[in-house]
N, C-alpha and C. Protein backbone atom coordinates (compact mmCIF):
# COMPACT_ATOMS: atom_id res chain seq x y z
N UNK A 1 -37.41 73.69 -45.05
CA UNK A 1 -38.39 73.14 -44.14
C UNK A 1 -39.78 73.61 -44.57
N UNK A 2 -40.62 72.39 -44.82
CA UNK A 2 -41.96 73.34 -45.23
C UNK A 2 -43.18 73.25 -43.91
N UNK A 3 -43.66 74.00 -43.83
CA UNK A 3 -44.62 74.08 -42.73
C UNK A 3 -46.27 74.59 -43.82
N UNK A 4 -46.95 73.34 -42.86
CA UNK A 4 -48.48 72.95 -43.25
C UNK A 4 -48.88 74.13 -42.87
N UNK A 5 -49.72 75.32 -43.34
CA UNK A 5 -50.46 75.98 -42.57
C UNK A 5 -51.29 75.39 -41.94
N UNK A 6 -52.14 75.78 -40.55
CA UNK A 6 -53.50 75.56 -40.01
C UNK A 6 -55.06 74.63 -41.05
N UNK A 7 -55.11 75.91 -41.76
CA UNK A 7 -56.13 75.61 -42.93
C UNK A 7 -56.14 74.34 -43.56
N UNK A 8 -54.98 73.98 -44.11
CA UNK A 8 -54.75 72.46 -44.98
C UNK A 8 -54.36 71.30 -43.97
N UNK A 9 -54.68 71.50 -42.51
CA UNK A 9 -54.33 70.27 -41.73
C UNK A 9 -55.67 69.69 -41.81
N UNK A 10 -55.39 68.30 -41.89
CA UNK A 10 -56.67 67.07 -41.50
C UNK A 10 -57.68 68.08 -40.03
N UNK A 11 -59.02 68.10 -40.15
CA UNK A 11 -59.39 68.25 -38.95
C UNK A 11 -59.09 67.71 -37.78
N UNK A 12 -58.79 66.30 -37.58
CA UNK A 12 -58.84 65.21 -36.35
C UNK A 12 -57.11 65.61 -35.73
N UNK A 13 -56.67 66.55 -36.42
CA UNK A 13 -55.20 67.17 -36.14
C UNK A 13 -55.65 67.96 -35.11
N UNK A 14 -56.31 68.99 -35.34
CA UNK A 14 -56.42 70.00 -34.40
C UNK A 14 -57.72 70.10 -33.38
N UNK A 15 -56.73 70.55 -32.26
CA UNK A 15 -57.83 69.99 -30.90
C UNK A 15 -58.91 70.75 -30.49
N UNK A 16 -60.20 69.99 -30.12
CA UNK A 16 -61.38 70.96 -29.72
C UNK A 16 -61.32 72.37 -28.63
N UNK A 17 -61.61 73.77 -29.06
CA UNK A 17 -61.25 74.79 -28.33
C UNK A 17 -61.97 74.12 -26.86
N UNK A 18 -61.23 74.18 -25.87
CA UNK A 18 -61.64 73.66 -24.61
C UNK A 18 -62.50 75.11 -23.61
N UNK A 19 -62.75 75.71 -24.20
CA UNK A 19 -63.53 76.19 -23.44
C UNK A 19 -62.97 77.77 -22.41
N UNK A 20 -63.51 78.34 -22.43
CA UNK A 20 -63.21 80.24 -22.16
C UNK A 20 -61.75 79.90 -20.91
N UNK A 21 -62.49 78.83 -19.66
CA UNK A 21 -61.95 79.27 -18.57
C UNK A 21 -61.14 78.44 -18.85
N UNK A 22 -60.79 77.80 -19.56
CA UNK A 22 -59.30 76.49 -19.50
C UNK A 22 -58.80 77.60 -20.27
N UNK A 23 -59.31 78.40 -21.29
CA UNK A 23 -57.97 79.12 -21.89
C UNK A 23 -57.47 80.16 -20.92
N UNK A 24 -58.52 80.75 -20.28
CA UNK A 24 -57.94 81.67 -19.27
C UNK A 24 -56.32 81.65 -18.75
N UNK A 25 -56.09 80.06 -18.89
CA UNK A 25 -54.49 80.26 -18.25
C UNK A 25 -53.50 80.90 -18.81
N UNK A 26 -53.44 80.82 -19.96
CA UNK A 26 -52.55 81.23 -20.68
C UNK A 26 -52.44 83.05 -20.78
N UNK A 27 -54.17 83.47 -20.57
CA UNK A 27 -54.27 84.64 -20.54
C UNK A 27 -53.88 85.17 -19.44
N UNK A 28 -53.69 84.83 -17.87
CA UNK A 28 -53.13 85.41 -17.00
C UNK A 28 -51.81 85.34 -16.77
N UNK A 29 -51.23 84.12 -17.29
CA UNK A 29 -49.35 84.46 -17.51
C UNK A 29 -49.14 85.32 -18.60
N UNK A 30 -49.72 85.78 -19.40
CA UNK A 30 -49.62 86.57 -20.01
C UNK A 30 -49.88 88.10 -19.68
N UNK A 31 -51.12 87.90 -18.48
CA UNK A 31 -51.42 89.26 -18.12
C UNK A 31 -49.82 89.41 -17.07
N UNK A 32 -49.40 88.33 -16.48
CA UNK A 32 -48.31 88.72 -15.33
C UNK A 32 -47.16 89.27 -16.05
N UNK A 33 -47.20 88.51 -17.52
CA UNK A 33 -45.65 89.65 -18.06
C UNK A 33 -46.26 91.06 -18.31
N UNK A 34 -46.99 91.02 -18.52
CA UNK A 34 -47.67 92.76 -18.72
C UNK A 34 -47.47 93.36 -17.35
N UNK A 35 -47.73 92.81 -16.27
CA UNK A 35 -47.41 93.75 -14.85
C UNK A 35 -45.98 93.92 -14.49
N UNK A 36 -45.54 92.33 -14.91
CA UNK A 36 -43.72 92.29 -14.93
C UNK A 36 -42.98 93.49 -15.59
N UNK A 37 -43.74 93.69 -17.01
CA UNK A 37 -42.84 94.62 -17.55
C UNK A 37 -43.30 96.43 -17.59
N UNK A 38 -44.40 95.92 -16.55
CA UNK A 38 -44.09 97.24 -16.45
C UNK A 38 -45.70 98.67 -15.89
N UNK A 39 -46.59 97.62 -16.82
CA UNK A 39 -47.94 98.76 -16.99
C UNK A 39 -48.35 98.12 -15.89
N UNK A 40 -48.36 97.69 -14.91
CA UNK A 40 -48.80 98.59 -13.31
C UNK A 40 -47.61 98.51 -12.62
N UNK A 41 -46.72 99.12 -12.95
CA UNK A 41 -45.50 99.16 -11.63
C UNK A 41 -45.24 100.42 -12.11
N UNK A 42 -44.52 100.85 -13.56
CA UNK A 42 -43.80 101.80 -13.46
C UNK A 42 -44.61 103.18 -14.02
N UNK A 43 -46.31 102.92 -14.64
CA UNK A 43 -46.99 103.36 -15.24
C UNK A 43 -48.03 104.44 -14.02
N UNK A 44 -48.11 103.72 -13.28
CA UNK A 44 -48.95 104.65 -12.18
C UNK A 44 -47.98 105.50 -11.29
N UNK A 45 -46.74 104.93 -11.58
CA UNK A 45 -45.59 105.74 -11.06
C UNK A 45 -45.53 107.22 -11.77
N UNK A 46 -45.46 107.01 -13.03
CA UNK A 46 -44.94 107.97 -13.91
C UNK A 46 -46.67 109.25 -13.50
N UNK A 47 -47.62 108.54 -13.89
CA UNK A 47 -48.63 109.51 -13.66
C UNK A 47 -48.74 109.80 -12.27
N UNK A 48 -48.12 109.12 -11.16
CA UNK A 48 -48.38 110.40 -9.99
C UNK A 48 -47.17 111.09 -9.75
N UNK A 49 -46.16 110.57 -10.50
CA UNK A 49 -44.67 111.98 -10.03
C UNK A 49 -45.27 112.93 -11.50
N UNK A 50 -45.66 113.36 -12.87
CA UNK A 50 -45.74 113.42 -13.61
C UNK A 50 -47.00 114.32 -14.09
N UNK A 51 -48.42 113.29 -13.69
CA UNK A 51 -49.53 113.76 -13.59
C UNK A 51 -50.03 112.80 -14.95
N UNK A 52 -51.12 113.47 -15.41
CA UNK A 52 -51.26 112.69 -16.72
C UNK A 52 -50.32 113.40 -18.26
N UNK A 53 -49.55 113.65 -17.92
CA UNK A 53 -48.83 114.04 -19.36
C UNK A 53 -48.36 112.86 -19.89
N UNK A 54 -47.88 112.19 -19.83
CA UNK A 54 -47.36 110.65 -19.93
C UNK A 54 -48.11 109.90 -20.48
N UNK A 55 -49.58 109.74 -20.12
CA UNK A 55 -50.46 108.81 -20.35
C UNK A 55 -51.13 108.15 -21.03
N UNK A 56 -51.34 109.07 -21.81
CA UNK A 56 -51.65 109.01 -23.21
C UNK A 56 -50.68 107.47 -24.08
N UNK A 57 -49.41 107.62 -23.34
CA UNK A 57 -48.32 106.70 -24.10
C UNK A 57 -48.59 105.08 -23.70
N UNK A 58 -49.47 105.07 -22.82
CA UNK A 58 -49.47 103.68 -22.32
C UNK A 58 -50.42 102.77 -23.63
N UNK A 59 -51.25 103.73 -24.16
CA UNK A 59 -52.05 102.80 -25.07
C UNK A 59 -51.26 102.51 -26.27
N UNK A 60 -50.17 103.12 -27.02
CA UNK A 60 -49.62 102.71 -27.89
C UNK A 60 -48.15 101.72 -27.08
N UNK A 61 -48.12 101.98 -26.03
CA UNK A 61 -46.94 101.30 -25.14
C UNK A 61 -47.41 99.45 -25.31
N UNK A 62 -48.88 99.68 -25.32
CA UNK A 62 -49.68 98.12 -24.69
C UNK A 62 -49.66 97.80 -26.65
N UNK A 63 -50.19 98.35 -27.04
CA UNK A 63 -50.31 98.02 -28.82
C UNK A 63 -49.22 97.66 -29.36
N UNK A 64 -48.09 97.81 -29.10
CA UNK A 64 -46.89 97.38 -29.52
C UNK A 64 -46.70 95.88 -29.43
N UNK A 65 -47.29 95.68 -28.10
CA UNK A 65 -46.83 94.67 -27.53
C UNK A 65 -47.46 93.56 -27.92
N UNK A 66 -49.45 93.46 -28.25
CA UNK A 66 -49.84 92.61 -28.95
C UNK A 66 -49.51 92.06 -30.31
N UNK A 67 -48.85 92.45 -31.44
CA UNK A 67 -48.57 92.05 -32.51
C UNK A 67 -47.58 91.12 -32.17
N UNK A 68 -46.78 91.99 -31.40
CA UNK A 68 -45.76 90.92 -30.91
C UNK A 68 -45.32 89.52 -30.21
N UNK A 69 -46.55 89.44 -29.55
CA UNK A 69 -46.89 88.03 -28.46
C UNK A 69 -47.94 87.83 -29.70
N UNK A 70 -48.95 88.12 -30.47
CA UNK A 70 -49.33 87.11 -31.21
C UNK A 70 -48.14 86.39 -31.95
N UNK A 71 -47.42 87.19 -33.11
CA UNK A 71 -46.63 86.60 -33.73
C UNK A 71 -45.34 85.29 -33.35
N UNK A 72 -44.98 85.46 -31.76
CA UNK A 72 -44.06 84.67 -30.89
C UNK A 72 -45.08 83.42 -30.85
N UNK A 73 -45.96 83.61 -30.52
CA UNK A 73 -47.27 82.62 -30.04
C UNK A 73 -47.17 81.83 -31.44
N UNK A 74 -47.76 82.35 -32.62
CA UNK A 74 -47.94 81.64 -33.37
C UNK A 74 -46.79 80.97 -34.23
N UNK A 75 -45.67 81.58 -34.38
CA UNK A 75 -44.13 80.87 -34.36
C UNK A 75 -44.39 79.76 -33.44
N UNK A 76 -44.57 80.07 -32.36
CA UNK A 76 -43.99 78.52 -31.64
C UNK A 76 -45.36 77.61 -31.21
N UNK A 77 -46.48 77.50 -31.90
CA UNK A 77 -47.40 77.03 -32.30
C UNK A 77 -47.37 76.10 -33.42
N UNK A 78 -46.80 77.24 -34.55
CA UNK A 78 -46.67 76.06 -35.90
C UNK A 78 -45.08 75.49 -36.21
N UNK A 79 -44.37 75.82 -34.77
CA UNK A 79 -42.50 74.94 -35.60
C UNK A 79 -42.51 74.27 -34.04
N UNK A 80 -43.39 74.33 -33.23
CA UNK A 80 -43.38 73.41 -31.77
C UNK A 80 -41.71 74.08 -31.51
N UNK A 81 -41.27 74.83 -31.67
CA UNK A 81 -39.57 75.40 -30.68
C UNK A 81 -40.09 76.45 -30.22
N UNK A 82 -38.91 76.95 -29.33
CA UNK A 82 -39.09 78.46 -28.75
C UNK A 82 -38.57 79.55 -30.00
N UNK A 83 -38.65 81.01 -29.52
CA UNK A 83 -38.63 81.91 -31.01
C UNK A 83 -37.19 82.02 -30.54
N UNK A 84 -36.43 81.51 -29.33
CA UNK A 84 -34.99 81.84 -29.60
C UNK A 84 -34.14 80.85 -30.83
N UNK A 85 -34.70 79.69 -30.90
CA UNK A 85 -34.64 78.53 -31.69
C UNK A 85 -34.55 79.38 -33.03
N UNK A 86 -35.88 79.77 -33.64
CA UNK A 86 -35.91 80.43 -34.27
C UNK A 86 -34.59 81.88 -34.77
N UNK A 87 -34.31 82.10 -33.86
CA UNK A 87 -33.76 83.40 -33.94
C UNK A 87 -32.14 83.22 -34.32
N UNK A 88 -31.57 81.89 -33.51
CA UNK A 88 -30.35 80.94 -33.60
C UNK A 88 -30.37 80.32 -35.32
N UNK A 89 -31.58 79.94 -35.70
CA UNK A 89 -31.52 79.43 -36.82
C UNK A 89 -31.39 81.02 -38.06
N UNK A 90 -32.11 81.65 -38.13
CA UNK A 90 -31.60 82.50 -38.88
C UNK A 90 -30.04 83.37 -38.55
N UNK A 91 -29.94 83.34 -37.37
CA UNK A 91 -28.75 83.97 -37.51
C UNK A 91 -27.86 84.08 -35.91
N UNK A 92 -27.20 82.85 -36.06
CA UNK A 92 -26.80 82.19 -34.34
C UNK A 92 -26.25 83.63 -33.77
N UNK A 93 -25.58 84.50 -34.20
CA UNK A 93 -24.89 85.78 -33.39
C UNK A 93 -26.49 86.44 -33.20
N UNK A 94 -27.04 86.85 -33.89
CA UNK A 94 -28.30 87.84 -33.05
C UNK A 94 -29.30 86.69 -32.43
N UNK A 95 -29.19 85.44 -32.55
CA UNK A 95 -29.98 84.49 -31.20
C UNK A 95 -29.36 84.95 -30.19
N UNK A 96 -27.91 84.78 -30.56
CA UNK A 96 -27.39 84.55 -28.64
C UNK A 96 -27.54 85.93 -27.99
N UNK A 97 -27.29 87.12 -29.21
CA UNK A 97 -27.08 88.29 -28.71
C UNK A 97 -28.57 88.59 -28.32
N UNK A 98 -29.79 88.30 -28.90
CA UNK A 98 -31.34 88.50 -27.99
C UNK A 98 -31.55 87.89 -26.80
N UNK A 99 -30.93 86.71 -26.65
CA UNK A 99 -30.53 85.91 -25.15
C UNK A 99 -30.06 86.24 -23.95
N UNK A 100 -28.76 86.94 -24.82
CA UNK A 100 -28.11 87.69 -23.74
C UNK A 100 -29.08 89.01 -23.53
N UNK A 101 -29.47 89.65 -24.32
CA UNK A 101 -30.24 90.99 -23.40
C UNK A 101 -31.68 90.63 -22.92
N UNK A 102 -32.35 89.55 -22.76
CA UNK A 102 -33.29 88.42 -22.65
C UNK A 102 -32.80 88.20 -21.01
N UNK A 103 -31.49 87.90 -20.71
CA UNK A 103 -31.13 87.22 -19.61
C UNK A 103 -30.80 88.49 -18.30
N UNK A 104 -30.09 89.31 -19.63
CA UNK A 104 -29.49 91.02 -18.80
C UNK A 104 -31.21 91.38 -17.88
N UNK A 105 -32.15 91.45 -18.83
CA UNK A 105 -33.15 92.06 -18.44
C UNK A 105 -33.97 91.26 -16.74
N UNK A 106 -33.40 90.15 -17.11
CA UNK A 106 -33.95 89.45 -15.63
C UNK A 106 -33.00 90.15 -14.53
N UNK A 107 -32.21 90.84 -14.66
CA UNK A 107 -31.22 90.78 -13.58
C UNK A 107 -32.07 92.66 -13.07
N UNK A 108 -32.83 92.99 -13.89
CA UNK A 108 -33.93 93.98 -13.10
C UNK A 108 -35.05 93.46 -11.62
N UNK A 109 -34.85 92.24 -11.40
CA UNK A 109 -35.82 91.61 -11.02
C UNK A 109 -35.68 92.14 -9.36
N UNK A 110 -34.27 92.57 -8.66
CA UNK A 110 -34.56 93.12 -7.63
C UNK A 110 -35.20 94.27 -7.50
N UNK A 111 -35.17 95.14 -8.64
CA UNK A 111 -35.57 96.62 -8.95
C UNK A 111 -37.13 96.10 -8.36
N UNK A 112 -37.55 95.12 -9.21
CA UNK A 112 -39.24 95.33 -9.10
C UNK A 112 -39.34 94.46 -7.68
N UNK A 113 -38.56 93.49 -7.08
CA UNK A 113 -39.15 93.21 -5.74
C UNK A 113 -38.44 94.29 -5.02
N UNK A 114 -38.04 95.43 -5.22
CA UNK A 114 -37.90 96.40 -3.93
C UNK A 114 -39.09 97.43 -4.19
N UNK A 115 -39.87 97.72 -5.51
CA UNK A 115 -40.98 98.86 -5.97
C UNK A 115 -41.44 97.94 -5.26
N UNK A 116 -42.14 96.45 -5.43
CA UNK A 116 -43.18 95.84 -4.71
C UNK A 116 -43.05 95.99 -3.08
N UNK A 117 -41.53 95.78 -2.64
CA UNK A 117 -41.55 95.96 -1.21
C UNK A 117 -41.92 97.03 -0.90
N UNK A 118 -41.59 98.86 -1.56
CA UNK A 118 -42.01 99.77 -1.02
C UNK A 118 -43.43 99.76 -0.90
N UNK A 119 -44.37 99.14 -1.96
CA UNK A 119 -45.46 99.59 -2.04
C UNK A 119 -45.71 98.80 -0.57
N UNK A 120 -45.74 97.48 -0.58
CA UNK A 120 -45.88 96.46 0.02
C UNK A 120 -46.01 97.39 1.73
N UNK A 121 -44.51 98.01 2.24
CA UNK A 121 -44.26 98.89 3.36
C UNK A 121 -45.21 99.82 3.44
N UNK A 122 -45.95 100.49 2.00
CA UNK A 122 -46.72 101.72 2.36
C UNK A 122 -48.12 101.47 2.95
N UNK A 123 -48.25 99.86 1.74
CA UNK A 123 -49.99 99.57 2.08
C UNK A 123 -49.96 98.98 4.02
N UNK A 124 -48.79 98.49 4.46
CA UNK A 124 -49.13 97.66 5.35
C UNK A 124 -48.25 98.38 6.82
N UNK A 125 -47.55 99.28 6.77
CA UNK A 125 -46.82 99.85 7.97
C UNK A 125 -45.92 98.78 8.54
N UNK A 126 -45.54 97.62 8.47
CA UNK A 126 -45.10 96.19 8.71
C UNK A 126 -43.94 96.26 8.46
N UNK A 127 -43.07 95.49 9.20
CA UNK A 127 -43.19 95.97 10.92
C UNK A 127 -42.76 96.60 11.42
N UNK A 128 -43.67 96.62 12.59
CA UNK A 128 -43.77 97.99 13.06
C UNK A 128 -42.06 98.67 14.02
N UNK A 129 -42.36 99.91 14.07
CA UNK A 129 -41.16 100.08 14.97
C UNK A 129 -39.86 100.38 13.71
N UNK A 130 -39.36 99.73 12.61
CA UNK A 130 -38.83 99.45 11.70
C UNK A 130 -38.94 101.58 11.12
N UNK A 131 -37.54 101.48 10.37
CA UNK A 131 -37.78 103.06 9.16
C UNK A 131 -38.35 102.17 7.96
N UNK A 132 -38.81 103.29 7.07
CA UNK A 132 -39.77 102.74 5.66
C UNK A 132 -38.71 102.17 5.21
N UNK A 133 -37.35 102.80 4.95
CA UNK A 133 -36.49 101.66 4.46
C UNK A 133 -36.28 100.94 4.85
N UNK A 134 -36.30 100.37 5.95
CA UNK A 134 -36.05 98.92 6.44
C UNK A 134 -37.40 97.79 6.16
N UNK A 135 -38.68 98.52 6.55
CA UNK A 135 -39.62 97.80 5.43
C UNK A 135 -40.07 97.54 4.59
N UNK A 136 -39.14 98.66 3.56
CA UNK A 136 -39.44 98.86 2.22
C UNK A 136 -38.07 97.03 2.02
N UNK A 137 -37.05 97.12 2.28
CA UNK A 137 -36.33 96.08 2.09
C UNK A 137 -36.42 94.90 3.14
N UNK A 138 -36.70 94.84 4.16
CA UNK A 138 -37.99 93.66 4.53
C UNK A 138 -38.90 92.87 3.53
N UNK A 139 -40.29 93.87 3.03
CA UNK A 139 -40.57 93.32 1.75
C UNK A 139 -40.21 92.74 0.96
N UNK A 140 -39.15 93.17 0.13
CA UNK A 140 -38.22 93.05 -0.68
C UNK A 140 -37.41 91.44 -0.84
N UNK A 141 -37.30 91.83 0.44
CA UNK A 141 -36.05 90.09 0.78
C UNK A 141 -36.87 89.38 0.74
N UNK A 142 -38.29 89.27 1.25
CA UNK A 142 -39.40 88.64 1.63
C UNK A 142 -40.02 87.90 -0.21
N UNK A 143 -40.30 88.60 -0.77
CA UNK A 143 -41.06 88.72 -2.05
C UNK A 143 -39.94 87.62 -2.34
N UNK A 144 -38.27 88.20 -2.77
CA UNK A 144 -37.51 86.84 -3.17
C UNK A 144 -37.58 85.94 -3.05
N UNK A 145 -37.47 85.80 -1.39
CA UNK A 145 -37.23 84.37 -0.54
C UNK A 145 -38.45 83.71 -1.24
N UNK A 146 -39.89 84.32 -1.05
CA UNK A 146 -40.63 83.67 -1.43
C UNK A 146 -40.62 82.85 -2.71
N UNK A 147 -40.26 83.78 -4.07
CA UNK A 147 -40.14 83.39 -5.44
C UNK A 147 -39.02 82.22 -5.38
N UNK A 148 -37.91 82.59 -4.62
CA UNK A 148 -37.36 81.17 -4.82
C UNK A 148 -37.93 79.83 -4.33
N UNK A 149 -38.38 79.92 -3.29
CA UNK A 149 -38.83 78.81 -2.46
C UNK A 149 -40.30 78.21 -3.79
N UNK A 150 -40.63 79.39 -3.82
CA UNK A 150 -41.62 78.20 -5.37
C UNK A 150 -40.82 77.75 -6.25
N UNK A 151 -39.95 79.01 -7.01
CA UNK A 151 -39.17 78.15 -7.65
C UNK A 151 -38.80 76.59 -7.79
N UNK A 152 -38.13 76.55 -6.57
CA UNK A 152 -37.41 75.56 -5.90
C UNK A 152 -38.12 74.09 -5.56
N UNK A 153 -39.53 74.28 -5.15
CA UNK A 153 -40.46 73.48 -4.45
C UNK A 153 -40.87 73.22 -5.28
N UNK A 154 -41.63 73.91 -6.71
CA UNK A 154 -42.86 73.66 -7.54
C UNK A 154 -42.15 72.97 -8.66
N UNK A 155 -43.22 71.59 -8.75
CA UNK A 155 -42.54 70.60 -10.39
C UNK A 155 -42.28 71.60 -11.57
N UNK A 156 -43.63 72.02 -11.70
CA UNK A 156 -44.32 72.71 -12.53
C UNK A 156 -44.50 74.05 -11.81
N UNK A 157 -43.49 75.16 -12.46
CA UNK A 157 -43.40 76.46 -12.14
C UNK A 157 -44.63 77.26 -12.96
N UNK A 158 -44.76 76.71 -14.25
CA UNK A 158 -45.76 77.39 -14.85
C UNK A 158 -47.32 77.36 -14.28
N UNK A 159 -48.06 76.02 -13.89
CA UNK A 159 -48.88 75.96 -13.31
C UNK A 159 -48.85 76.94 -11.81
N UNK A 160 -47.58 76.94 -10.68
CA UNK A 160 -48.18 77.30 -10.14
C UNK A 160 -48.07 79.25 -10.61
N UNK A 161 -47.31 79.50 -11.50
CA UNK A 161 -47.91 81.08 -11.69
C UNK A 161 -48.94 81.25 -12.22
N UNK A 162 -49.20 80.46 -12.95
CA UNK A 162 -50.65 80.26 -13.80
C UNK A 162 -51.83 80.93 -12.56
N UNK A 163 -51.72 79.76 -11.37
CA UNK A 163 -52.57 80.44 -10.45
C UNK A 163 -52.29 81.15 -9.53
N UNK A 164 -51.42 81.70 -9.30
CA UNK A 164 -50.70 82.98 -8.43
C UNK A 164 -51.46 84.17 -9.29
N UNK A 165 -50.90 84.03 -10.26
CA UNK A 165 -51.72 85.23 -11.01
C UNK A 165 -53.18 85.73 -11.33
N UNK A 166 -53.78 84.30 -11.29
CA UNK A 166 -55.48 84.37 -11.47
C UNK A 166 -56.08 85.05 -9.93
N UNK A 167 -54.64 84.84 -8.53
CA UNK A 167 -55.49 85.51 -7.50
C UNK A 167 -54.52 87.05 -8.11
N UNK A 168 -53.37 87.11 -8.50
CA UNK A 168 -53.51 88.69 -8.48
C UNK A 168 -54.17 89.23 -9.20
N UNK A 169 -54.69 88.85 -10.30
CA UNK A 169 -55.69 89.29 -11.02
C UNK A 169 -56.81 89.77 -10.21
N UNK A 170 -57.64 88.72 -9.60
CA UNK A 170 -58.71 89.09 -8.48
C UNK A 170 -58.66 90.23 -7.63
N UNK A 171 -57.21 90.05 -7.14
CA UNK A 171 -57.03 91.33 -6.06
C UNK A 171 -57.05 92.84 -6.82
N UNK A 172 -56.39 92.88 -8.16
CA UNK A 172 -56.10 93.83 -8.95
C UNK A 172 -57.46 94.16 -9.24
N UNK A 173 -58.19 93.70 -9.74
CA UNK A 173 -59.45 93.57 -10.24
C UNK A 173 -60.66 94.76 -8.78
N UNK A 174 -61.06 93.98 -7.97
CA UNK A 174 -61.79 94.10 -6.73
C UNK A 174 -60.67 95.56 -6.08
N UNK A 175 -59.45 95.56 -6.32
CA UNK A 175 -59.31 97.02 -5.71
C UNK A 175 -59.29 98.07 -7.04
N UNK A 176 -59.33 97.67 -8.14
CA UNK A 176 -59.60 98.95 -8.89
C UNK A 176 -61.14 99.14 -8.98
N UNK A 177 -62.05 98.39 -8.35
CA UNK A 177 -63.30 98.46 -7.95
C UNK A 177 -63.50 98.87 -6.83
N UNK A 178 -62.82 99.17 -5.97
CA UNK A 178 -62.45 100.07 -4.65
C UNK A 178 -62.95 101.03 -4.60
N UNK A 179 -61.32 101.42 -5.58
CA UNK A 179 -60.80 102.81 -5.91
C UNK A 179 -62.25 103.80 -6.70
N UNK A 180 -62.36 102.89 -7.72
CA UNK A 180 -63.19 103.75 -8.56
C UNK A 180 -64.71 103.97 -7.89
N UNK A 181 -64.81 103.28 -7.14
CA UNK A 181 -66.15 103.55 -5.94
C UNK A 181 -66.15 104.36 -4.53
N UNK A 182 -65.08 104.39 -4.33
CA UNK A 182 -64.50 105.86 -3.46
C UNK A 182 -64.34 107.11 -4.32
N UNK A 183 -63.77 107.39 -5.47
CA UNK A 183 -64.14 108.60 -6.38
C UNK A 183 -65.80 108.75 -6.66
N UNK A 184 -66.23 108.01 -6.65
CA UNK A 184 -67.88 108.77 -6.63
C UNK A 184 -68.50 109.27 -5.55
């Protein structure tokens, strides 16, 4: 199979960069697997049971990770498939077998809607009367129900995380502007 690089395509091939905030989308589903997997859930965890000994690890933790989403990105940029496609074609036992621990890893997904419910219980006392565990898993059921019901409802799942995320971004954003204005 030969593939054109970028460089030797006709210009009228490739499309005009549309502009900062249309690309933005792509940059906030991208920022949501970064919270998904981990650097604000389990990362501010580790530095307050911990302290900062840990911390140091998050910047080579995050560096890892860019080579890697460029290279996926640009695989499925220039062969238009996904990189499991890819991964099946060189070698169908380690496709399926990246699939399968690809698929294993979603099945963490209550782990992080019960961290979100605790936090969820700490920021909000809700409701009331209730033990923290019962609002810590209140939350919890809550956060699901919700994710399915988009699931379920939305044509286009990607659009609507696209903008789910541009408000958690905002919120993330404006309270680490909070925070860092109460320390002074």
């Amino acid at each position: 199979m030969n593939i054109t690089p970028l460089s030797q395509l006709p210009r009228q091939t490739v499309p005009a960069f549309p502009g900062w905030w249309i690309a933005l989308g792509p940059g906030i589903v991208w920022m949501a697997l970064a919270q998904g997997s981990g650097e604000l859930i389990w990362w501010p965890y580790m530095v307050a049971k911990y302290g900062l000994t840990f911390l140091w690890l998050l910047v080579p933790a995050c560096l890892l990770q860019y080579p890697l989403n460029l290279e996926i990105g640009r695989y499925t940029l220039l062969t238009g498939e996904s990189i499991f496609h890819g991964f099946i074609r060189l070698n169908r036992g380690f496709g399926i077998f990246l699939w399968l621990l690809m698929s294993v890893s979603f099945l963490w997904f209550g782990a992080f809607a019960s961290a979100g419910g605790t936090a969820m219980a700490e920021l909000t006392h809700w409701p009331e009367g209730w033990s923290q565990r019962g609002q810590s898993l209140f939350w919890g059921y809550m956060s699901i129900a919700i994710f399915i019901m988009a699931i379920l409802s939305s044509g286009v799942i990607y659009t609507l995380i696209e903008r789910f995320m541009k408000l958690v971004a905002v919120v993330t954003v404006i309270g680490f502007a909070r925070l860092v204005g109460t320390d002074r």
